[in-house]
N, C-alpha and C. Protein backbone atom coordinates (compact mmCIF):
# COMPACT_ATOMS: atom_id res chain seq x y z
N UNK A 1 250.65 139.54 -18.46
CA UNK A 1 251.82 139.70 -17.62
C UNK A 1 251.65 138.88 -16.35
N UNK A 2 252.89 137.86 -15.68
CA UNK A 2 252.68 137.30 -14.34
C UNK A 2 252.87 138.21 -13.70
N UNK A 3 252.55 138.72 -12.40
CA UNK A 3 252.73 139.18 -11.24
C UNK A 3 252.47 138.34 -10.32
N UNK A 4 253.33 138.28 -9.60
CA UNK A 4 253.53 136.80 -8.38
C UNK A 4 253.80 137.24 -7.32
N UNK A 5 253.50 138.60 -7.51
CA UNK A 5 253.24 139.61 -5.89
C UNK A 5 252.01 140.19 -6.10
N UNK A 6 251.16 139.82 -4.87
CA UNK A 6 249.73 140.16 -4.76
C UNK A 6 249.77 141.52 -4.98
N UNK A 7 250.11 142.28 -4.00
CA UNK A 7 249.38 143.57 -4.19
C UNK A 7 249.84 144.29 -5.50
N UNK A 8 250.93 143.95 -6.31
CA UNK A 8 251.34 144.53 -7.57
C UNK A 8 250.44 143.93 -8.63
N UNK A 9 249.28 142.53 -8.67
CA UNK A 9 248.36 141.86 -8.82
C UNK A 9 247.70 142.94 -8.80
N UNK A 10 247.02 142.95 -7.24
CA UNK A 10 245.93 143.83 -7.36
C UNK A 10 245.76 145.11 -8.06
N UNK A 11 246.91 146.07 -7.82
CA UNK A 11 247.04 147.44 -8.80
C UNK A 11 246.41 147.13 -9.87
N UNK A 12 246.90 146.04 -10.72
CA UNK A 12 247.05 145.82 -12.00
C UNK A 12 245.54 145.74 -12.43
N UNK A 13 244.50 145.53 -11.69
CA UNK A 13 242.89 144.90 -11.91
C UNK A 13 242.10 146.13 -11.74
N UNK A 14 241.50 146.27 -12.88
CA UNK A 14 240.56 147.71 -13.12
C UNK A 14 239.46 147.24 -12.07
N UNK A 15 238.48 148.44 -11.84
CA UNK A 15 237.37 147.75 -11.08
C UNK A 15 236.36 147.40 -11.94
N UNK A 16 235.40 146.67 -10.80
CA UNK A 16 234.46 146.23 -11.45
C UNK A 16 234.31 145.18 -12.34
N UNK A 17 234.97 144.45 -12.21
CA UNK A 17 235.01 142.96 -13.37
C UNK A 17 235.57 141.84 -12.53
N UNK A 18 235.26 140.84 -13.24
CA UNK A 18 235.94 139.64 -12.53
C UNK A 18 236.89 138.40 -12.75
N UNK A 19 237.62 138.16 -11.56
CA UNK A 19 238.76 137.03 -11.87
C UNK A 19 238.03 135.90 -12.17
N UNK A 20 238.75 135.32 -12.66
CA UNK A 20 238.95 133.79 -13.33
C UNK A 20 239.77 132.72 -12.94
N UNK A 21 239.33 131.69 -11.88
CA UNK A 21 240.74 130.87 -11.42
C UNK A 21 240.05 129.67 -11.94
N UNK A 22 241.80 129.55 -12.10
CA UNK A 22 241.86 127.71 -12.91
C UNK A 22 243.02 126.87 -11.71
N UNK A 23 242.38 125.64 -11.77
CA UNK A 23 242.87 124.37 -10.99
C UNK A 23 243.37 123.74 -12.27
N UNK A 24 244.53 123.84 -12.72
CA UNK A 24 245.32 122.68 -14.10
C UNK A 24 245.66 121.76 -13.52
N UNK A 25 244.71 120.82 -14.37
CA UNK A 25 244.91 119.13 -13.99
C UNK A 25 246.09 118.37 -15.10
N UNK A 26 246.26 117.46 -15.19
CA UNK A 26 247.13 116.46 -16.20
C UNK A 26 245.70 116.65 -17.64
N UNK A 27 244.20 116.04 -17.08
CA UNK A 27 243.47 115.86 -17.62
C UNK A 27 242.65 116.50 -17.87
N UNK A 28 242.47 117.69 -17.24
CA UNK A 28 241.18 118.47 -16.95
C UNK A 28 241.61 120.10 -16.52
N UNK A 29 240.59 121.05 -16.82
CA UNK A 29 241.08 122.37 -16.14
C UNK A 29 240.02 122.63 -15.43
N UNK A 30 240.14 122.87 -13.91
CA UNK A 30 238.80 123.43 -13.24
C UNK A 30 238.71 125.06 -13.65
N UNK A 31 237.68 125.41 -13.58
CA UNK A 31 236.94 126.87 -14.16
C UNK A 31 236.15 127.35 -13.09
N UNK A 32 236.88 128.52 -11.87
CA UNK A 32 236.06 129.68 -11.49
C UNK A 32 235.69 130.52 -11.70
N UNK A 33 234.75 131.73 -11.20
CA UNK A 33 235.05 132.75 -11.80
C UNK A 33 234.36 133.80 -10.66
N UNK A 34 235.19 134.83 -10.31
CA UNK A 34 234.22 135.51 -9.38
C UNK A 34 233.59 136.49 -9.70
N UNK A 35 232.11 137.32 -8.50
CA UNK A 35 231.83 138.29 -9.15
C UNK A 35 232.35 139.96 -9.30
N UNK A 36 231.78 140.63 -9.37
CA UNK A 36 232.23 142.15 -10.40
C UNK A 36 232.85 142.87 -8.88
N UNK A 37 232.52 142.52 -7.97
CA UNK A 37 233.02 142.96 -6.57
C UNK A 37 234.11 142.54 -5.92
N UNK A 38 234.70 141.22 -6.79
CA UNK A 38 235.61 140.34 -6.33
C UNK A 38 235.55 140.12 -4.68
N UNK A 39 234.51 138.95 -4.43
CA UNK A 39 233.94 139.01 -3.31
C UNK A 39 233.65 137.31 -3.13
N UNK A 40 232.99 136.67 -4.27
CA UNK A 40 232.82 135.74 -4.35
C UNK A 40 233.27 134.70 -5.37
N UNK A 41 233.86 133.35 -5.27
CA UNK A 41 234.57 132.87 -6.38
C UNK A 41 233.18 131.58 -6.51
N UNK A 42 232.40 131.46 -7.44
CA UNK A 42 231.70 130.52 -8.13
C UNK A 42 232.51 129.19 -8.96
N UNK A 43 232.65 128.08 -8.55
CA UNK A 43 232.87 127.13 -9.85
C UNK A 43 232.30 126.97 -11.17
N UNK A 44 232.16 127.11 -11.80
CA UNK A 44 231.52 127.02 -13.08
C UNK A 44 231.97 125.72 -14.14
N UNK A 45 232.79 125.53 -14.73
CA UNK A 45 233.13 124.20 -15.15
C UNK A 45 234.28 123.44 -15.27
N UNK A 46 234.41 122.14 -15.71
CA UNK A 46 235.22 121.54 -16.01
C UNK A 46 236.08 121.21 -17.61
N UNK A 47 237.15 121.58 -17.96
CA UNK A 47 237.37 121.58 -19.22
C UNK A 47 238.32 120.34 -19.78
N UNK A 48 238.15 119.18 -20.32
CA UNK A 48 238.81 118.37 -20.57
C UNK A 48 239.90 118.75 -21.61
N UNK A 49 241.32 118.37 -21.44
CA UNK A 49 242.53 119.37 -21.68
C UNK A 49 242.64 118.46 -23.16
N UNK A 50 242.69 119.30 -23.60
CA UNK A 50 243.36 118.15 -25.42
C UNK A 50 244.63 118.98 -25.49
N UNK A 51 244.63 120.01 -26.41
CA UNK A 51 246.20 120.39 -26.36
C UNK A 51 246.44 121.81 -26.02
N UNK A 52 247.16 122.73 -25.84
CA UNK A 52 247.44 123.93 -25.44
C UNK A 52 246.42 124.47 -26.06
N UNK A 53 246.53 124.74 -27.19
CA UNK A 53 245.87 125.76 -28.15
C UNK A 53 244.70 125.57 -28.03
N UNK A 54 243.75 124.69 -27.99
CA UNK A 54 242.75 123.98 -27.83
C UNK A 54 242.05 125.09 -26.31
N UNK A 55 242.97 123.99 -25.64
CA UNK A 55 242.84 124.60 -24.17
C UNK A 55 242.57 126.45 -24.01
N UNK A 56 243.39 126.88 -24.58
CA UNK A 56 243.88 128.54 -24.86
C UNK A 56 242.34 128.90 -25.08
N UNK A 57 242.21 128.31 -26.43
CA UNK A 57 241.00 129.22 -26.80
C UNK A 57 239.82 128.72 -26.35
N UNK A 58 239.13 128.26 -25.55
CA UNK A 58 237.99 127.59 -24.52
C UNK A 58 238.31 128.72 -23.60
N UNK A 59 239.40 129.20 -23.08
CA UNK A 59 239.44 129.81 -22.05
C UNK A 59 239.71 131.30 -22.77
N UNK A 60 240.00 131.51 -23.38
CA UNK A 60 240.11 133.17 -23.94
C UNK A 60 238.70 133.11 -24.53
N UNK A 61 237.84 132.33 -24.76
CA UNK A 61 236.38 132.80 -25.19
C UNK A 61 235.66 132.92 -23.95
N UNK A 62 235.77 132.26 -22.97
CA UNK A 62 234.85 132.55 -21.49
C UNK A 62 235.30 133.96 -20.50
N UNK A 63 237.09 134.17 -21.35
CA UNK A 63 237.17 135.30 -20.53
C UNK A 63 236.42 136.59 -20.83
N UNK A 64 236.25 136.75 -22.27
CA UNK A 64 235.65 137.75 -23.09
C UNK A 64 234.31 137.93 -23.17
N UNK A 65 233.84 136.35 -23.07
CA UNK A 65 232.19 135.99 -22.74
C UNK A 65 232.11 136.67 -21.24
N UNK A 66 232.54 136.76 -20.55
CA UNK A 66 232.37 137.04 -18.95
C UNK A 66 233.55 138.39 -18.40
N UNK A 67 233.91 139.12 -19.18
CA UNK A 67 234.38 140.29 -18.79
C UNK A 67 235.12 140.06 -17.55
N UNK A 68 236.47 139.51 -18.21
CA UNK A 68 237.49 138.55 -17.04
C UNK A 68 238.31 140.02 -17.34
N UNK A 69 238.83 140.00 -16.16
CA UNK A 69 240.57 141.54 -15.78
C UNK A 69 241.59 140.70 -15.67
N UNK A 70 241.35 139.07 -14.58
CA UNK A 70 242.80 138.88 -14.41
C UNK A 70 242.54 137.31 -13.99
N UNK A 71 243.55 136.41 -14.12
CA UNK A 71 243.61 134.79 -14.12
C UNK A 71 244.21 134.40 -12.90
N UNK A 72 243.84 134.16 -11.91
CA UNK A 72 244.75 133.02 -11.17
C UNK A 72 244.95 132.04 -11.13
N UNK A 73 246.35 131.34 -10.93
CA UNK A 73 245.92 129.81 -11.43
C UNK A 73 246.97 129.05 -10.35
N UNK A 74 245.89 128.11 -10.31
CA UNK A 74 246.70 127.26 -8.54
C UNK A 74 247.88 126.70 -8.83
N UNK A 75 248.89 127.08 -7.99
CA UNK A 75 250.28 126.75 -8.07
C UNK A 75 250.24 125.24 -7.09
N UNK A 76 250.60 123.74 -7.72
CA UNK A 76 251.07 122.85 -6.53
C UNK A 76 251.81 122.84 -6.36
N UNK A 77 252.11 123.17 -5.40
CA UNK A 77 253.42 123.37 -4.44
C UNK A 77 253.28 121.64 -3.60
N UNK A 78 254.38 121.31 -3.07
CA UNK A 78 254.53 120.33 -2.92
C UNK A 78 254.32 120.93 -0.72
N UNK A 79 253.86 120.02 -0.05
CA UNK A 79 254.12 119.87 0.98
C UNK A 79 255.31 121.26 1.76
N UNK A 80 256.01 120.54 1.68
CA UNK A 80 257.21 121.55 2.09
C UNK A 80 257.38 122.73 1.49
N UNK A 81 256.13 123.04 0.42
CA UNK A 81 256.97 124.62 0.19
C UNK A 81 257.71 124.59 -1.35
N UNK A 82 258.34 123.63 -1.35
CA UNK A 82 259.05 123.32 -2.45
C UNK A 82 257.91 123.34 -3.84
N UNK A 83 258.81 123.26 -5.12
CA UNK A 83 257.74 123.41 -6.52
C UNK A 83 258.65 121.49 -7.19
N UNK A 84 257.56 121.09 -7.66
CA UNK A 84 257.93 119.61 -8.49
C UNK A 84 257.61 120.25 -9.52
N UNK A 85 257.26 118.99 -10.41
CA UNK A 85 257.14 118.76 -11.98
C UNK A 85 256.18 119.44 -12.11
N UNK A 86 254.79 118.88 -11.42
CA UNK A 86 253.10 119.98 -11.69
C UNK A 86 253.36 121.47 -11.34
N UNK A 87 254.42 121.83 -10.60
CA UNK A 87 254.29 123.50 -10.59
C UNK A 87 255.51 124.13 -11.40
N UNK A 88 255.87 123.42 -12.45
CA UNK A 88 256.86 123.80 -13.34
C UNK A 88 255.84 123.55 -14.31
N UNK A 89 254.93 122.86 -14.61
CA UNK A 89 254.00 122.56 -15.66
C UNK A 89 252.67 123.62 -15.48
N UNK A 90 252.66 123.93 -14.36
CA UNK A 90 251.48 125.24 -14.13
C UNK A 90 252.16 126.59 -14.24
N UNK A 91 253.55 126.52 -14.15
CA UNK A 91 254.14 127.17 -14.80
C UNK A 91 254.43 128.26 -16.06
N UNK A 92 255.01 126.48 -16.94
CA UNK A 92 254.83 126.28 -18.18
C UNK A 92 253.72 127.30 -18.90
N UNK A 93 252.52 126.93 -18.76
CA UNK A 93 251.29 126.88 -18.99
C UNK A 93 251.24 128.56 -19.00
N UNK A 94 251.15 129.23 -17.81
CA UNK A 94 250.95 130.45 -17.68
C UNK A 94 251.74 131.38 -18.66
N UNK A 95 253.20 130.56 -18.86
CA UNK A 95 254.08 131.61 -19.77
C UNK A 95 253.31 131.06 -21.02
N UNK A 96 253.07 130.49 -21.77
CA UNK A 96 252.70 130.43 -23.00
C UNK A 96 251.37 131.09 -22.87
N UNK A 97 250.29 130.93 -22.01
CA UNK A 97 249.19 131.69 -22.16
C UNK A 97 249.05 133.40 -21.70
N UNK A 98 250.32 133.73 -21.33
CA UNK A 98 250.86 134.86 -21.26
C UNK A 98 250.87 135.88 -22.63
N UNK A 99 251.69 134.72 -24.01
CA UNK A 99 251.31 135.16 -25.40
C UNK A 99 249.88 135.63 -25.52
N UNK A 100 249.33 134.67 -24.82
CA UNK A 100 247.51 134.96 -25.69
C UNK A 100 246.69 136.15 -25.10
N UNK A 101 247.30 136.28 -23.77
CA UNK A 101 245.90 136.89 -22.66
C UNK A 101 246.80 137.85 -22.03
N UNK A 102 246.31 138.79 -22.57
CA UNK A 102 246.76 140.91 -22.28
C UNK A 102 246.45 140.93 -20.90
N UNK A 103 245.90 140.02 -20.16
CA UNK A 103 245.61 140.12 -18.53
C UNK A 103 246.90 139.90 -17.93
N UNK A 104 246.25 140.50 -16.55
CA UNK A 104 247.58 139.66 -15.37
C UNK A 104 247.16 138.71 -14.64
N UNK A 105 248.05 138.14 -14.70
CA UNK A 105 247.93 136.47 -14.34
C UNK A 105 249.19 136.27 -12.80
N UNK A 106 248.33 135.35 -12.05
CA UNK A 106 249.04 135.14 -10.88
C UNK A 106 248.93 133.74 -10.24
N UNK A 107 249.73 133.54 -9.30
CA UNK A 107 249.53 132.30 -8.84
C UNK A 107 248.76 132.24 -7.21
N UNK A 108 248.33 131.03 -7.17
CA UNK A 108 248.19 130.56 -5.85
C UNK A 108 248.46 129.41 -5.39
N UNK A 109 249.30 129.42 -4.14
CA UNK A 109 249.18 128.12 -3.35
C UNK A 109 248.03 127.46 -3.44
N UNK A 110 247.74 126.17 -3.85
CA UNK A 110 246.81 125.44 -4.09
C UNK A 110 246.82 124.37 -3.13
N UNK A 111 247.82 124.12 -2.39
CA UNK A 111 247.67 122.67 -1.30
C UNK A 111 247.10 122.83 -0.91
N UNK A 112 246.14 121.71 -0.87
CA UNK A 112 244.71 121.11 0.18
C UNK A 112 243.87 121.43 -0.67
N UNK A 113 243.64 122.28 -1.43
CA UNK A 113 242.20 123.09 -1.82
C UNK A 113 241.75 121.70 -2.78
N UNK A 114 242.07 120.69 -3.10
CA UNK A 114 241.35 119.33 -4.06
C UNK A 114 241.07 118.70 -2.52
N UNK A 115 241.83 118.83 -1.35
CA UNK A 115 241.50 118.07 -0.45
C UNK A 115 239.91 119.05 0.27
N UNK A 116 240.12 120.11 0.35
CA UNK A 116 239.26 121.20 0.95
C UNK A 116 237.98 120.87 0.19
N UNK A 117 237.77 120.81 -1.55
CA UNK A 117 237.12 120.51 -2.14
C UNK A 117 235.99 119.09 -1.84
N UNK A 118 236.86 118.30 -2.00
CA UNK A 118 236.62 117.00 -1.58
C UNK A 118 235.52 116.73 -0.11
N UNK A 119 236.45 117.36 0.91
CA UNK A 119 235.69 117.67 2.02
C UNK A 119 234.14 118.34 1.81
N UNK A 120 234.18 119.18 1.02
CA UNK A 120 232.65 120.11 0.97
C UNK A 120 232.18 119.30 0.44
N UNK A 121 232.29 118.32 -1.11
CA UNK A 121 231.11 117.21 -1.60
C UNK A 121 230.84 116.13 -0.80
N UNK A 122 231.55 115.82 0.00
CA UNK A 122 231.52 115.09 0.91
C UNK A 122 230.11 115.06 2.02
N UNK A 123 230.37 116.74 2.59
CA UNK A 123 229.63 116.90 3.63
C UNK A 123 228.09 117.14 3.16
N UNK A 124 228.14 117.60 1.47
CA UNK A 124 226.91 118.44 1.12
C UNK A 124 226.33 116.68 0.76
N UNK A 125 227.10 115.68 0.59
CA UNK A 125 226.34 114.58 0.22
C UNK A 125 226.36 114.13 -1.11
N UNK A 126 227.31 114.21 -1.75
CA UNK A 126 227.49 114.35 -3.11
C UNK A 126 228.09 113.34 -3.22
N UNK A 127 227.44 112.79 -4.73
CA UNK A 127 227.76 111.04 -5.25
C UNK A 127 228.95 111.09 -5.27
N UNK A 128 229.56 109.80 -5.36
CA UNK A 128 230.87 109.35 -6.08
C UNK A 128 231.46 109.77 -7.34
N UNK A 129 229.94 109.73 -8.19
CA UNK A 129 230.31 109.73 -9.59
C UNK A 129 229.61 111.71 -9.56
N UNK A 130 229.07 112.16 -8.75
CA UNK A 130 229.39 113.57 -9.63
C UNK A 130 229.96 114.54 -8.85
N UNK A 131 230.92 113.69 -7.50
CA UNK A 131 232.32 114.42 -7.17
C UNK A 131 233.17 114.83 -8.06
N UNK A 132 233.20 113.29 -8.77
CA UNK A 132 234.33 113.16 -10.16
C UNK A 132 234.21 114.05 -11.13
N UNK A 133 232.67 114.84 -11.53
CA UNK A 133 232.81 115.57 -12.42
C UNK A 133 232.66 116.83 -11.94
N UNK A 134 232.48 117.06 -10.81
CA UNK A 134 232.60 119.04 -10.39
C UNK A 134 234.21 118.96 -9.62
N UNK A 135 234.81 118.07 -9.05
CA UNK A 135 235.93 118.15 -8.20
C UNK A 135 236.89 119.29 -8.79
N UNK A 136 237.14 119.36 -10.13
CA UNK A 136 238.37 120.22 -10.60
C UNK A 136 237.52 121.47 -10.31
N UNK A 137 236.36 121.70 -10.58
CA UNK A 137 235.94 123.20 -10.60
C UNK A 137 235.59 123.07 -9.30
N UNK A 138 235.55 123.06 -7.94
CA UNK A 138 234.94 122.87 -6.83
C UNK A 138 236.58 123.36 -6.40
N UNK A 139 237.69 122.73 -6.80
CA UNK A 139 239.14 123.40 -6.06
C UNK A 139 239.76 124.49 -6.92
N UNK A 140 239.00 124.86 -8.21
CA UNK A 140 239.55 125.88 -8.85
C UNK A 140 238.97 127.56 -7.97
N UNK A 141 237.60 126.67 -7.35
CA UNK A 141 236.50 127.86 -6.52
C UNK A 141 237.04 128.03 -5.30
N UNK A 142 238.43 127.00 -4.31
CA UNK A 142 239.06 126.87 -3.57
C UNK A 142 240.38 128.56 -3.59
N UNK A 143 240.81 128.23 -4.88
CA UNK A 143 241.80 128.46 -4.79
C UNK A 143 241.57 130.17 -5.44
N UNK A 144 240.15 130.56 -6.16
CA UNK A 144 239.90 131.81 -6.39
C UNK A 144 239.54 132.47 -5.04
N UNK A 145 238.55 131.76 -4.45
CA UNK A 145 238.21 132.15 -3.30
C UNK A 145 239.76 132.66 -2.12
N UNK A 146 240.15 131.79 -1.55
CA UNK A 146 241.46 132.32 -1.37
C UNK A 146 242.22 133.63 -2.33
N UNK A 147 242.01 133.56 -3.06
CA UNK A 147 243.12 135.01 -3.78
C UNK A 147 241.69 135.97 -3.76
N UNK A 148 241.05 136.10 -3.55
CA UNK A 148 239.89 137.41 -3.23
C UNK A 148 239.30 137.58 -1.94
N UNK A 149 240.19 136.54 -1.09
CA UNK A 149 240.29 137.26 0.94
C UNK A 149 241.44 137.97 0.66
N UNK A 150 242.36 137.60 -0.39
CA UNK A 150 243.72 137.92 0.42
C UNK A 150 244.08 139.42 -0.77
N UNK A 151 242.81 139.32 -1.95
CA UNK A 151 242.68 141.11 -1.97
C UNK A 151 241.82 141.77 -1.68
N UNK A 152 240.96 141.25 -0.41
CA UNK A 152 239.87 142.08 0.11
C UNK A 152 241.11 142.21 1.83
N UNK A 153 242.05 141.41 1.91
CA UNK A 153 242.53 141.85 3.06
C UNK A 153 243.77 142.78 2.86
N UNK A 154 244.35 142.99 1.20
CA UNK A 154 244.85 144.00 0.88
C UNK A 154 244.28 145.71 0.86
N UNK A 155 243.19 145.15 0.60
CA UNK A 155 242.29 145.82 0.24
C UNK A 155 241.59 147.60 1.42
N UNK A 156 241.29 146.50 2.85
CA UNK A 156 241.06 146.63 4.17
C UNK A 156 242.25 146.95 5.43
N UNK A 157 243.27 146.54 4.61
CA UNK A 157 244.91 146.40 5.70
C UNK A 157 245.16 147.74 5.40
């Protein structure tokens, strides 16, 4: 089920287990995942996208492998607020994997977090060439991280 209101999100998440955020690329899916306290969002990998179904089941085996409750997945929103083509396609995406995955699934504002990303390999000193291969999971850890302040500040408010 989407829920695209946080705290009706949060209800929805048993304790003790952990989210799963994805950064959907054209080419690639970044892979977070946080822990059982929903406290911390880890990157974990990068998934090169072949076709839905494909895609689907890579990610319904890591959720089950890792005792996932619920998916967030970075919404690009354009600058202004507004949604283009990529957040009708991250969209897309969520309603069909909606069929597959009995979880609740939500979105997040994702602007900056590839730029936010970028910034941290940057500073930690990280090559050219293996920016390129953690970058999607480095803003998928952006954008989990963000949705587990903002239900630890549901949480605390």
């Amino acid at each position: 089920m989407i829920l695209e209101d946080m705290p009706a999100f949060a209800a929805a998440l048993p304790a003790r287990r952990a989210l799963m955020g994805l950064d959907l690329g054209t080419k690639t899916i970044g892979v977070a995942v946080s822990d059982t306290r929903l406290g911390i969002a880890t990157p974990v990998l990068t998934v090169k996208r072949k076709k839905f179904g494909t895609d689907a089941e890579v990610l319904l085996a890591m959720i089950a492998e890792r005792n996932i409750c619920g998916v967030v997945l970075g919404l690009p929103r354009n600058m202004d607020g507004s949604e283009g083509p990529r957040a009708q396609s991250t969209r897309a995406f969520a309603r069909n994997f909606e069929r597959l995955c009995p979880l609740p699934l939500t979105f997040w504002d994702e602007r900056l977090s590839t730029v936010a990303a970028e910034r941290a390999l940057l500073e930690a000193d990280t090559s050219r060439a293996h920016r390129a291969k953690v970058i999607d999971h480095v803003a998928a850890g952006y954008i989990l991280q963000g949705t587990l302040d903002r239900l630890a500040n549901l949480r605390n408010g």
